[in-house]
Structure formats: structure tokens, C-alpha cells
C-alpha atoms as a PDB file:
ATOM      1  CA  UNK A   1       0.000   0.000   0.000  1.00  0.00           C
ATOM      2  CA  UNK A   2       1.673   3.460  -1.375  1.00  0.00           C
ATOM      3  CA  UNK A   3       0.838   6.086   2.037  1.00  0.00           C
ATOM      4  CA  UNK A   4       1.300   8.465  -0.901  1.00  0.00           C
ATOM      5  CA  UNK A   5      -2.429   7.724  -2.454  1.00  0.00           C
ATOM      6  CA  UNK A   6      -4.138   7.728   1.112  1.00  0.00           C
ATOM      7  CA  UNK A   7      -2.322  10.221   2.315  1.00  0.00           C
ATOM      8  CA  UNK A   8      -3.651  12.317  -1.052  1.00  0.00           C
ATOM      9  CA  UNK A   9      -7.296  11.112  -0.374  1.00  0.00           C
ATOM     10  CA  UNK A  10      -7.116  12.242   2.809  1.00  0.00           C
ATOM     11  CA  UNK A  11      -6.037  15.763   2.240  1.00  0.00           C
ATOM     12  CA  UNK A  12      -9.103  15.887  -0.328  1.00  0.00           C
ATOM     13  CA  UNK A  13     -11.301  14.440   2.376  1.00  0.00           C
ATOM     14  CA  UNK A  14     -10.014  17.102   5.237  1.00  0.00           C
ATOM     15  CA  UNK A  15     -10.010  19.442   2.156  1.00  0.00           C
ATOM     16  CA  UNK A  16     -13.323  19.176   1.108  1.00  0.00           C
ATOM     17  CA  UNK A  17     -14.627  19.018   4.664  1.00  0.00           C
ATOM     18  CA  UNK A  18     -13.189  22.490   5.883  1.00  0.00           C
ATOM     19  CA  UNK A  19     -14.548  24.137   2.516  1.00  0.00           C
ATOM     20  CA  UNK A  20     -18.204  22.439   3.021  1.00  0.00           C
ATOM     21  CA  UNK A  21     -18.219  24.333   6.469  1.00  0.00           C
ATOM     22  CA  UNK A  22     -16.630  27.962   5.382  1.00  0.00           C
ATOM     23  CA  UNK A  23     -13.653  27.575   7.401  1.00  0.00           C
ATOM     24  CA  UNK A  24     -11.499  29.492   4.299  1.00  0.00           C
ATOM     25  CA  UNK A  25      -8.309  30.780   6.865  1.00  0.00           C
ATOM     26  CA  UNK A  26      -8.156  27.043   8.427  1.00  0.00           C
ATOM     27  CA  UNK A  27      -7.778  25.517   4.485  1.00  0.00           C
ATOM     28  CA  UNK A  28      -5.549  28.529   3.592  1.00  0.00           C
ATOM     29  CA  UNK A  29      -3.208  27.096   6.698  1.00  0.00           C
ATOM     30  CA  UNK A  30      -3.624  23.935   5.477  1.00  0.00           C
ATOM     31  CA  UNK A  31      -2.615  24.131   2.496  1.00  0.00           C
ATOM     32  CA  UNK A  32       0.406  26.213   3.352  1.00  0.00           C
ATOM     33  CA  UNK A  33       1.217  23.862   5.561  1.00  0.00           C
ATOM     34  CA  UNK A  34       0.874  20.644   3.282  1.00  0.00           C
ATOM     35  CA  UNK A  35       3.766  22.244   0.906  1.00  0.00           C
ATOM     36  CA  UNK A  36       6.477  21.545   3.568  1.00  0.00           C
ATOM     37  CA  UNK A  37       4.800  18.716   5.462  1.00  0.00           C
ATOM     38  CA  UNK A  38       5.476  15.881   2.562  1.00  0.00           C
ATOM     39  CA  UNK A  39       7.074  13.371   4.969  1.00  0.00           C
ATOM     40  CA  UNK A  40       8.243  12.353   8.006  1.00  0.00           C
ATOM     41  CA  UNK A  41      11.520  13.698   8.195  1.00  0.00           C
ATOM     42  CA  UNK A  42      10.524  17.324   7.336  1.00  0.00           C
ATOM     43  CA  UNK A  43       8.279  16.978  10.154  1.00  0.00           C
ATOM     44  CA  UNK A  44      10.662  16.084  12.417  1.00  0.00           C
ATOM     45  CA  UNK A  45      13.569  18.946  11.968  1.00  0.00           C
ATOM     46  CA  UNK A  46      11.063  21.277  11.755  1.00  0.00           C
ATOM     47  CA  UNK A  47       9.968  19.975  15.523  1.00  0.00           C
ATOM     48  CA  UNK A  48      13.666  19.884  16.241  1.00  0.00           C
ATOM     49  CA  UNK A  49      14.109  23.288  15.068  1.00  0.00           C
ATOM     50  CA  UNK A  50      10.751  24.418  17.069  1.00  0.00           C
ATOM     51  CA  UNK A  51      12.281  22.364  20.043  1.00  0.00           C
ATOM     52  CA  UNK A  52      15.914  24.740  19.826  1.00  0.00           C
ATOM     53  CA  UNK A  53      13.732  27.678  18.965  1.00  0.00           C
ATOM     54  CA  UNK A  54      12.014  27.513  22.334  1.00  0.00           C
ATOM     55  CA  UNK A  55      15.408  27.077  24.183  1.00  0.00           C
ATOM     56  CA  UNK A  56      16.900  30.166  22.388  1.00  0.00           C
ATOM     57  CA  UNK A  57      14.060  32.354  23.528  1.00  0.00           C
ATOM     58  CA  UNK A  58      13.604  31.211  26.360  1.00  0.00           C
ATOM     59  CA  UNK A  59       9.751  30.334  25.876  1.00  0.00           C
ATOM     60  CA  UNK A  60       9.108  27.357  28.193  1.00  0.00           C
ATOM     61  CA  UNK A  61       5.366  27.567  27.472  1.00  0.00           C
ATOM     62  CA  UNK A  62       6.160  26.579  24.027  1.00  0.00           C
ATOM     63  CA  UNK A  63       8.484  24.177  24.849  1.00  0.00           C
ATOM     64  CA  UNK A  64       6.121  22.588  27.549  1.00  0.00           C
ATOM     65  CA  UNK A  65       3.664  22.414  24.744  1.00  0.00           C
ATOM     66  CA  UNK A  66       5.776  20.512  21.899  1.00  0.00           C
ATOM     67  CA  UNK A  67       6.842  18.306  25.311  1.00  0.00           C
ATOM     68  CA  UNK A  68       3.405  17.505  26.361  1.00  0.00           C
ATOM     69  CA  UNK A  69       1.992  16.714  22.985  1.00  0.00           C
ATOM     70  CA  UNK A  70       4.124  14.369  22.039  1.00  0.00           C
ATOM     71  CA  UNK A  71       3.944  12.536  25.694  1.00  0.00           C
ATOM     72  CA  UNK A  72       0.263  12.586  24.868  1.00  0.00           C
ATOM     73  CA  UNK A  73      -0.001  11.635  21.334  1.00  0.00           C
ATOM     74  CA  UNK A  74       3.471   9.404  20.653  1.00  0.00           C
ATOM     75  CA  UNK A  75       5.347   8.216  23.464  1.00  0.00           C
ATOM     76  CA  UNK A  76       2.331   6.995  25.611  1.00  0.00           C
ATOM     77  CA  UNK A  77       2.453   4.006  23.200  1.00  0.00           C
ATOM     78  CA  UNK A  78       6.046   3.135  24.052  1.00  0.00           C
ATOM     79  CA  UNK A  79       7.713  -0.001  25.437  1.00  0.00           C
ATOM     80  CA  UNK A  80       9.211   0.660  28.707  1.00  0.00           C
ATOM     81  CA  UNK A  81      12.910   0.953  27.340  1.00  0.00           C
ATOM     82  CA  UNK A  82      11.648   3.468  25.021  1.00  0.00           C
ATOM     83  CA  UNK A  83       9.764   5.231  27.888  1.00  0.00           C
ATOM     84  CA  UNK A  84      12.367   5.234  29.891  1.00  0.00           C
ATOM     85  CA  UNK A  85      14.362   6.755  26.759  1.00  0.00           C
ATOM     86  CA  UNK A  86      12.114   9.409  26.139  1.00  0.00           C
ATOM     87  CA  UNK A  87      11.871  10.825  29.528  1.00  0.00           C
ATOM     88  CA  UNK A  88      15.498  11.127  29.465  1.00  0.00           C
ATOM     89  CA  UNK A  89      14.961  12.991  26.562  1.00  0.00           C
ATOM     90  CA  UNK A  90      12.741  15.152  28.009  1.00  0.00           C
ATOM     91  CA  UNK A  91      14.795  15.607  31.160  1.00  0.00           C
ATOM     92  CA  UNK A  92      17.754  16.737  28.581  1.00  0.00           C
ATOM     93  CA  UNK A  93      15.975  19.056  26.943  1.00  0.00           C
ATOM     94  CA  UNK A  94      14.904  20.598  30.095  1.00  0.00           C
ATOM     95  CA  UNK A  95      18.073  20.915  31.218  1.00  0.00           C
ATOM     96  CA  UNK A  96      19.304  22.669  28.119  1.00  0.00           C
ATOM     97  CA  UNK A  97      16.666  25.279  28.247  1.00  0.00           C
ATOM     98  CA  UNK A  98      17.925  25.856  32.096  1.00  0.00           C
ATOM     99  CA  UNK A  99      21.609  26.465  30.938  1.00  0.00           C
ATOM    100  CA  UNK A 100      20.721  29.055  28.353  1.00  0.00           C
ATOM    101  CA  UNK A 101      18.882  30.590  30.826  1.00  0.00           C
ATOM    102  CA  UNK A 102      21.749  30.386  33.446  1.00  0.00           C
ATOM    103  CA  UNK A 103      24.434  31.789  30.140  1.00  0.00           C
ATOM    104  CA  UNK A 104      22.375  34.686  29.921  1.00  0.00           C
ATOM    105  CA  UNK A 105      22.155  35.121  33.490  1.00  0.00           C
ATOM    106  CA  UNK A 106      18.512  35.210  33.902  1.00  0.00           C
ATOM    107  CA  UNK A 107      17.494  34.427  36.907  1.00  0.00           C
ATOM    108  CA  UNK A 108      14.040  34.934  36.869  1.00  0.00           C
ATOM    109  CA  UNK A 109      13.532  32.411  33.925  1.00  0.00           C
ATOM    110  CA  UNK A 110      14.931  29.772  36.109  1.00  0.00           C
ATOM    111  CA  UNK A 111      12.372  30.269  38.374  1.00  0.00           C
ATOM    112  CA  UNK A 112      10.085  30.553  36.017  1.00  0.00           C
ATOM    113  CA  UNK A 113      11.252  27.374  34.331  1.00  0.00           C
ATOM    114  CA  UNK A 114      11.107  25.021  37.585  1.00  0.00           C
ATOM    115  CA  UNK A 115       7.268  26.728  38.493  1.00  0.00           C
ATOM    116  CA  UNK A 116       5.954  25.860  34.699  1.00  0.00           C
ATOM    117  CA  UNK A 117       7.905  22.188  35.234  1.00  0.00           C
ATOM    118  CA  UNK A 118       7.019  21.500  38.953  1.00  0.00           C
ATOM    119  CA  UNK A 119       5.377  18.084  38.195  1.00  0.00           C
ATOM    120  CA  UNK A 120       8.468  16.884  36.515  1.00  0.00           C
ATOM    121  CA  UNK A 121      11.285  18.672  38.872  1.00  0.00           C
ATOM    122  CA  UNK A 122       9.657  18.845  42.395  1.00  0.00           C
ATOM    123  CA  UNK A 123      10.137  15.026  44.506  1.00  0.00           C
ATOM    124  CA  UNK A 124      12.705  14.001  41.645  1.00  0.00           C
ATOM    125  CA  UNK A 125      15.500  13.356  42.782  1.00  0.00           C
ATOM    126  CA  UNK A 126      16.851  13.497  39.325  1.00  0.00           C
ATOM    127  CA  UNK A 127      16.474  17.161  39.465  1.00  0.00           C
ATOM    128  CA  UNK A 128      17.453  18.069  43.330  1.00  0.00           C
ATOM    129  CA  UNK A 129      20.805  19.646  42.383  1.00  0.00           C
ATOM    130  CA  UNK A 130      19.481  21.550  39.473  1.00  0.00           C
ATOM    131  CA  UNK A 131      17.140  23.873  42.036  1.00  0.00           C
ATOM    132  CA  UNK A 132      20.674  25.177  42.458  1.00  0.00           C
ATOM    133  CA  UNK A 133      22.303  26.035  39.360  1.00  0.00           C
ATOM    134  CA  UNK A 134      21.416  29.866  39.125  1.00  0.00           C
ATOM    135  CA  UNK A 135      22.833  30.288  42.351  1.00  0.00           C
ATOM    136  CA  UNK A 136      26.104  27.905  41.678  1.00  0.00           C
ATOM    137  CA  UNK A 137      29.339  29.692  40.434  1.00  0.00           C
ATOM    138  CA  UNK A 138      31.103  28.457  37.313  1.00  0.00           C
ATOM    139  CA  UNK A 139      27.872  26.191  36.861  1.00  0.00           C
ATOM    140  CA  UNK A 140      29.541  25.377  33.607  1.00  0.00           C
ATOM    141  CA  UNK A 141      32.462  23.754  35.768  1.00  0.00           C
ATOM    142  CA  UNK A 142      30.460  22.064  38.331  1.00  0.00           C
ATOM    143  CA  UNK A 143      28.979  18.448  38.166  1.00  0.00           C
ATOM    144  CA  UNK A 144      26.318  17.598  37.344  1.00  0.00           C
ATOM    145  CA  UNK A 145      25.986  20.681  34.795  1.00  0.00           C
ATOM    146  CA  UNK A 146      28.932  20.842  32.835  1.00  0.00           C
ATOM    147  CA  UNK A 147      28.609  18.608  30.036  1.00  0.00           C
ATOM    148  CA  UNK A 148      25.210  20.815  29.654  1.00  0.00           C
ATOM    149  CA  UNK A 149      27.231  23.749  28.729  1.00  0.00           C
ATOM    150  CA  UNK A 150      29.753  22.051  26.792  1.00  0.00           C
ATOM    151  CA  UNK A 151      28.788  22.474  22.679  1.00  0.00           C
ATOM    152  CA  UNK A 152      29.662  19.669  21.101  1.00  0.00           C
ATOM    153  CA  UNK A 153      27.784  17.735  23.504  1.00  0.00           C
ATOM    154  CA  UNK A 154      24.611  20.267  22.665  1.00  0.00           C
ATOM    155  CA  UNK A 155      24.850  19.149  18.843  1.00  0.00           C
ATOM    156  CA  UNK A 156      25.378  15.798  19.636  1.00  0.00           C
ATOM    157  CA  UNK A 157      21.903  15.578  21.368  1.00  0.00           C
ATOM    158  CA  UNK A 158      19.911  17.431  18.880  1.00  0.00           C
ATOM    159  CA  UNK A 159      20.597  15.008  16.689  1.00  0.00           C
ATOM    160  CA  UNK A 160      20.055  12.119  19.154  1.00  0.00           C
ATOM    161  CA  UNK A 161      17.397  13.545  19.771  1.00  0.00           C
ATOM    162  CA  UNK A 162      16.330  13.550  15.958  1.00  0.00           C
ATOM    163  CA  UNK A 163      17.154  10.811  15.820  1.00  0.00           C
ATOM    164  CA  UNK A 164      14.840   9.283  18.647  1.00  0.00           C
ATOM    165  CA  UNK A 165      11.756  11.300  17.187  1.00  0.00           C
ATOM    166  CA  UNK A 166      12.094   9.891  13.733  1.00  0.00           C
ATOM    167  CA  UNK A 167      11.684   6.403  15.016  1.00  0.00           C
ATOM    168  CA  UNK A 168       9.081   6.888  17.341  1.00  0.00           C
ATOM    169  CA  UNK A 169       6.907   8.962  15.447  1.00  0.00           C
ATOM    170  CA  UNK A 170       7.001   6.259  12.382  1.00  0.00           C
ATOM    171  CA  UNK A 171       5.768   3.802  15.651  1.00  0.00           C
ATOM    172  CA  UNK A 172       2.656   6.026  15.568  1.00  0.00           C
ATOM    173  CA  UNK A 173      -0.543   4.402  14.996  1.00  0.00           C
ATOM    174  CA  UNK A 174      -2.567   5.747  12.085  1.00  0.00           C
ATOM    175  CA  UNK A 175      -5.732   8.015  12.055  1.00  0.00           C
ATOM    176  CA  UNK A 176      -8.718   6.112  11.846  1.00  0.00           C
ATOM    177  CA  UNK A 177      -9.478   8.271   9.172  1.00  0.00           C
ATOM    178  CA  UNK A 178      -6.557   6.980   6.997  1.00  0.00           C
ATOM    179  CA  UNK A 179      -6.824   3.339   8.070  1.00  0.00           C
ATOM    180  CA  UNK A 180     -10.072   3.388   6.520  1.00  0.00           C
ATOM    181  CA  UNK A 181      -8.688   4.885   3.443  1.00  0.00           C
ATOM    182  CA  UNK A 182      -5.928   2.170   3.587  1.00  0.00           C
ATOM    183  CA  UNK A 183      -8.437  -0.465   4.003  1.00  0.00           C
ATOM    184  CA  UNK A 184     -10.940   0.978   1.153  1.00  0.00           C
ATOM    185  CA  UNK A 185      -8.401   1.130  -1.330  1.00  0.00           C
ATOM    186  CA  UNK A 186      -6.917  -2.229  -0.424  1.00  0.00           C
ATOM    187  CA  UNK A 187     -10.234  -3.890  -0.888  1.00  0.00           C
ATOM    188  CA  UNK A 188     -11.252  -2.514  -4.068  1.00  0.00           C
ATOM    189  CA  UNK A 189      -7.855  -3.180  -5.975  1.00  0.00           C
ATOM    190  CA  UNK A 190      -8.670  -6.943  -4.909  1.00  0.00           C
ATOM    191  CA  UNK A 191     -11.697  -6.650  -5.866  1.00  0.00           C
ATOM    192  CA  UNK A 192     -12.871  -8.350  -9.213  1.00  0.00           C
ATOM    193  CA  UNK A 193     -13.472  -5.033 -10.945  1.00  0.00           C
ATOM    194  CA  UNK A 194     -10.164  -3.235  -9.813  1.00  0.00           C
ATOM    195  CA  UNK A 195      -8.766  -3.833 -13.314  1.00  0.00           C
ATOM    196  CA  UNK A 196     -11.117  -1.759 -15.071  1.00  0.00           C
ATOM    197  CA  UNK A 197      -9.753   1.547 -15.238  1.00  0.00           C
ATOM    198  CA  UNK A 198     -11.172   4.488 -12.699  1.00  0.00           C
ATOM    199  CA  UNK A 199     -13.770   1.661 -10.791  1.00  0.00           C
ATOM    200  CA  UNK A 200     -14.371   1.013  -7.266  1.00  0.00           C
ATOM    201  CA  UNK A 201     -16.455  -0.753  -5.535  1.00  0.00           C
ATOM    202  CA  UNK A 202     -19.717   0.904  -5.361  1.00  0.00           C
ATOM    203  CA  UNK A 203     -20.128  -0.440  -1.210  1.00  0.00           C
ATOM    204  CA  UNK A 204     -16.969   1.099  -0.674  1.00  0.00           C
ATOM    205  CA  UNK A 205     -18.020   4.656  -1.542  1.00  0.00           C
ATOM    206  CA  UNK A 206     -21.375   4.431   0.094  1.00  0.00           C
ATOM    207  CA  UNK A 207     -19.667   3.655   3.309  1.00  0.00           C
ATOM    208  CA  UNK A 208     -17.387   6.840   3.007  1.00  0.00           C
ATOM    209  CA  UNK A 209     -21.038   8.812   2.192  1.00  0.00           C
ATOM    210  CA  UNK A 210     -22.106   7.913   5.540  1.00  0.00           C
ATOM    211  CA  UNK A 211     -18.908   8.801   7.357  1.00  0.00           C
ATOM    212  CA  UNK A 212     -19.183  12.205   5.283  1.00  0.00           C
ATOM    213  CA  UNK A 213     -23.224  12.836   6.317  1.00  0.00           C
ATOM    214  CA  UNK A 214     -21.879  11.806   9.970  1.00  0.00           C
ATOM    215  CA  UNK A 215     -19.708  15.167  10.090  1.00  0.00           C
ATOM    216  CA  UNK A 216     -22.629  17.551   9.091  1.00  0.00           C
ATOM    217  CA  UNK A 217     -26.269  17.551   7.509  1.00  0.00           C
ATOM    218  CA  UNK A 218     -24.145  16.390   3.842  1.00  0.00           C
ATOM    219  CA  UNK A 219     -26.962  15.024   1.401  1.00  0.00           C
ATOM    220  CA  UNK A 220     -25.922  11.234   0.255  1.00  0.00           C
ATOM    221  CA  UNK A 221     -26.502  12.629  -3.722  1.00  0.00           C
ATOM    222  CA  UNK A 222     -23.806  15.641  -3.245  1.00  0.00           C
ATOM    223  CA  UNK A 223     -21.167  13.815  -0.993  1.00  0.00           C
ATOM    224  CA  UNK A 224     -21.362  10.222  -2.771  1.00  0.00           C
ATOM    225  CA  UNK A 225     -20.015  11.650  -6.575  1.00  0.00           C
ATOM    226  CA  UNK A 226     -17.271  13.251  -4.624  1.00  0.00           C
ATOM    227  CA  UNK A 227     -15.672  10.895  -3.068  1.00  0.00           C
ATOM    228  CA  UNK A 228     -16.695   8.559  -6.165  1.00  0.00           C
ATOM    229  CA  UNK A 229     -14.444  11.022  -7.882  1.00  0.00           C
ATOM    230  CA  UNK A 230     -12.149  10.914  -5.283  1.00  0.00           C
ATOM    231  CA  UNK A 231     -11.079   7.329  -5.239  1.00  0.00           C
ATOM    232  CA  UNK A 232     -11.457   6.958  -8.812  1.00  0.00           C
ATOM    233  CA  UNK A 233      -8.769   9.437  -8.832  1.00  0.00           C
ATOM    234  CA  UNK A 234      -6.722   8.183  -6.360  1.00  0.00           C
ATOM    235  CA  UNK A 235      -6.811   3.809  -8.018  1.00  0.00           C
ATOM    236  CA  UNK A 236      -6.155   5.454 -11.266  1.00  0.00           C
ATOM    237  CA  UNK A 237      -2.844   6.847 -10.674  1.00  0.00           C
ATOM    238  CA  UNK A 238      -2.104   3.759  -8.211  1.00  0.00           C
ATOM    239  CA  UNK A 239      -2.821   1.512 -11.405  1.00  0.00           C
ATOM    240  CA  UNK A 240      -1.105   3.684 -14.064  1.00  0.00           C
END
């Protein structure tokens, strides 16, 4: 199965959804956003870059944010190795921010950093002698921050860390949305009329009408030629 041809049916499908309900400035993001998203790997230096971007300004919202969305949506389906991996991760990344903060000698975002992280710092005894390091001189010297400050060790982990997302993220399980897609497509080139050019199975498309009339008062005549259209796009080019 080419993830190229569901991945195109289900742009067209989000596509067509956001126009049917007027949201114009939500496709116009979309689409912008579709011309640099084309796989996995620009995703993930563009989250690495986000990731370093955060550090740099000093913006531990937004790092919090990248960090909690990928606890939530990727590594909750870890092994515990992995786990264990990725919370290392997110300790060292963590860390990082702190040292910028302590290089620039801003105090105040330290303690803004361990209030905004107090579920992850406070009880740890990972994180007991880091309380300290805005108040320790020649951090940079000192154990167990030095290697923190040291550069080549920075690069090394952000691409690690690259590394570590790239893998995990391909571990992700598919929307349901483009399983069904998957599945659709699977079942109608196996399917006794999947030689004839630009058919599908007609069951096929009337279960993707109902999904469609599920997401908002969508006639069955205007959403079934669409999708029709759709797939028979879609098995064309797969069969070309």
C-alpha cells in the first residue's frame, strides 16, 4: 500500500470538509502547511528546530507544549525501554533550556522554568541539584551541569534527539481516518473489478457517504459523486 495515495485522499477528504463548512483561513493554513509537510523527516527537523527555537528564547510555554503533545499523542504508546528513553529525553531538553537561561544570566527564567515544570522537577530526585544552578558559580564547571554547557555535547543531542523522534513517530498508529482509506483502497484493488480503469467498488463509496453525512447535515446525492471522484482518482494513478 503506497501512504502516498491515502495520504492524497485524505487531504481531499479534510479538504473538502473544511470548505463544506466555510472555514477558508483554516484551508488557507492547510494548504500552506501541506507544501512543507510531505514526509516524516521534514516533520521532524522542523519539531527539532521548534524544540531549539524555544530554548533560544527562552519560551518554556512553548516548549512545555511541543513536550506535552508528544507525551500525549506518541510516546504513551512506548515499550518501557523506550519510555524510559524518552523521559530522558525530556529531562535533557529541560536541562538545556535551564543552561541558556543560566548563560544569559537570567534568573528569573529559572524560576520561572522550575514553576511551569514543577510536576516533573519537584520530589525528583533526578532534578534536586538543578534547584541550584542559578545560584552555583562556574555552573559550567560544576557536576552535574557541565557537560550541559559544553557544545559539542549540545549538537550531539539534537541530533540524538532527531534521531529518537524519527523512530518513534514512524511507531505512531494511524488516524482512523486513513486506516479506513488504507483499508478501502486495499479492498477494491482486490476486488474483481479493480482492473477496469477508474472503478471502485460501489459499497466502498457508500460507506465513506455515511462517514461524510456523519460530520454535518451532507446530502448522500452531493457527498457520494465526490468521493466517487475521489477514489477513482486516487486507483487510477495507483494503477497507471
Amino acid at each position: 500500500m503506497n501512504d502516498d495515495h491515502s495520504n492524497t485522499a485524505a487531504d481531499e477528504l479534510v479538504r473538502g470538509y473544511l470548505h463544506y463548512r466555510g472555514l477558508t483561513q483554516t484551508v488557507s493554513t492547510f494548504e500552506q502547511e501541506l507544501k512543507t509537510e510531505h514526509h516524516s523527516k521534514v516533520q521532524v527537523e522542523k519539531i527539532v528546530e521548534e524544540i531549539l527555537s524555544s530554548i533560544e528564547k527562552h519560551d518554556i510555554d512553548s516548549l512545555k507544549k511541543i513536550w506535552t503533545t508528544f507525551n500525549e499523542r506518541v510516546f504513551n504508546s512506548l515499550s518501557g525501554e523506550e519510555s524510559r528513553l524518552a523521559q530522558q529525553y525530556e529531562n535533557d531538553v529541560y536541562r538545556l533550556y535551564l543552561v541558556k537561561c543560566v548563560q544569559k544570566n537570567d534568573k528569573q527564567k529559572c524560576v520561572e522554568f522550575f514553576t511551569k515544570i514543577a510536576p516533573l522537577a519537584v520530589n525528583n530526585p533526578q532534578w534536586n541539584e538543578w534547584f541550584t544552578i542559578s545560584y552555583v558559580q562556574n555552573a559550567k564547571d560544576r557536576e552535574p551541569f557541565k557537560k550541559y554547557f559544553v557544545k559539542q555535547w549540545q549538537e550531539i543531542f539534537l541530533i540524538s534527539l532527531h534521531n529518537f523522534l524519527s523512530i518513534t513517530m514512524q511507531s505512531v498508529e494511524k488516524p482512523l481516518l486513513l486506516r479506513m482509506i488504507e483499508a478501502a483502497m486495499q479492498e477494491s484493488s482486490s476486488s474483481p473489478t479493480s482492473g477496469r480503469s477508474g472503478s471502485i467498488d460501489e459499497e466502498l463509496i457508500d460507506d465513506f457517504a455515511v462517514i461524510a453525512q456523519c460530520s454535518g447535515p451532507m446530502k448522500a446525492a452531493s457527498s457520494k459523486p465526490s468521493l466517487k471522484n475521489l477514489f477513482k482518482s486516487i486507483t487510477g494513478k495507483r494503477n497507471d
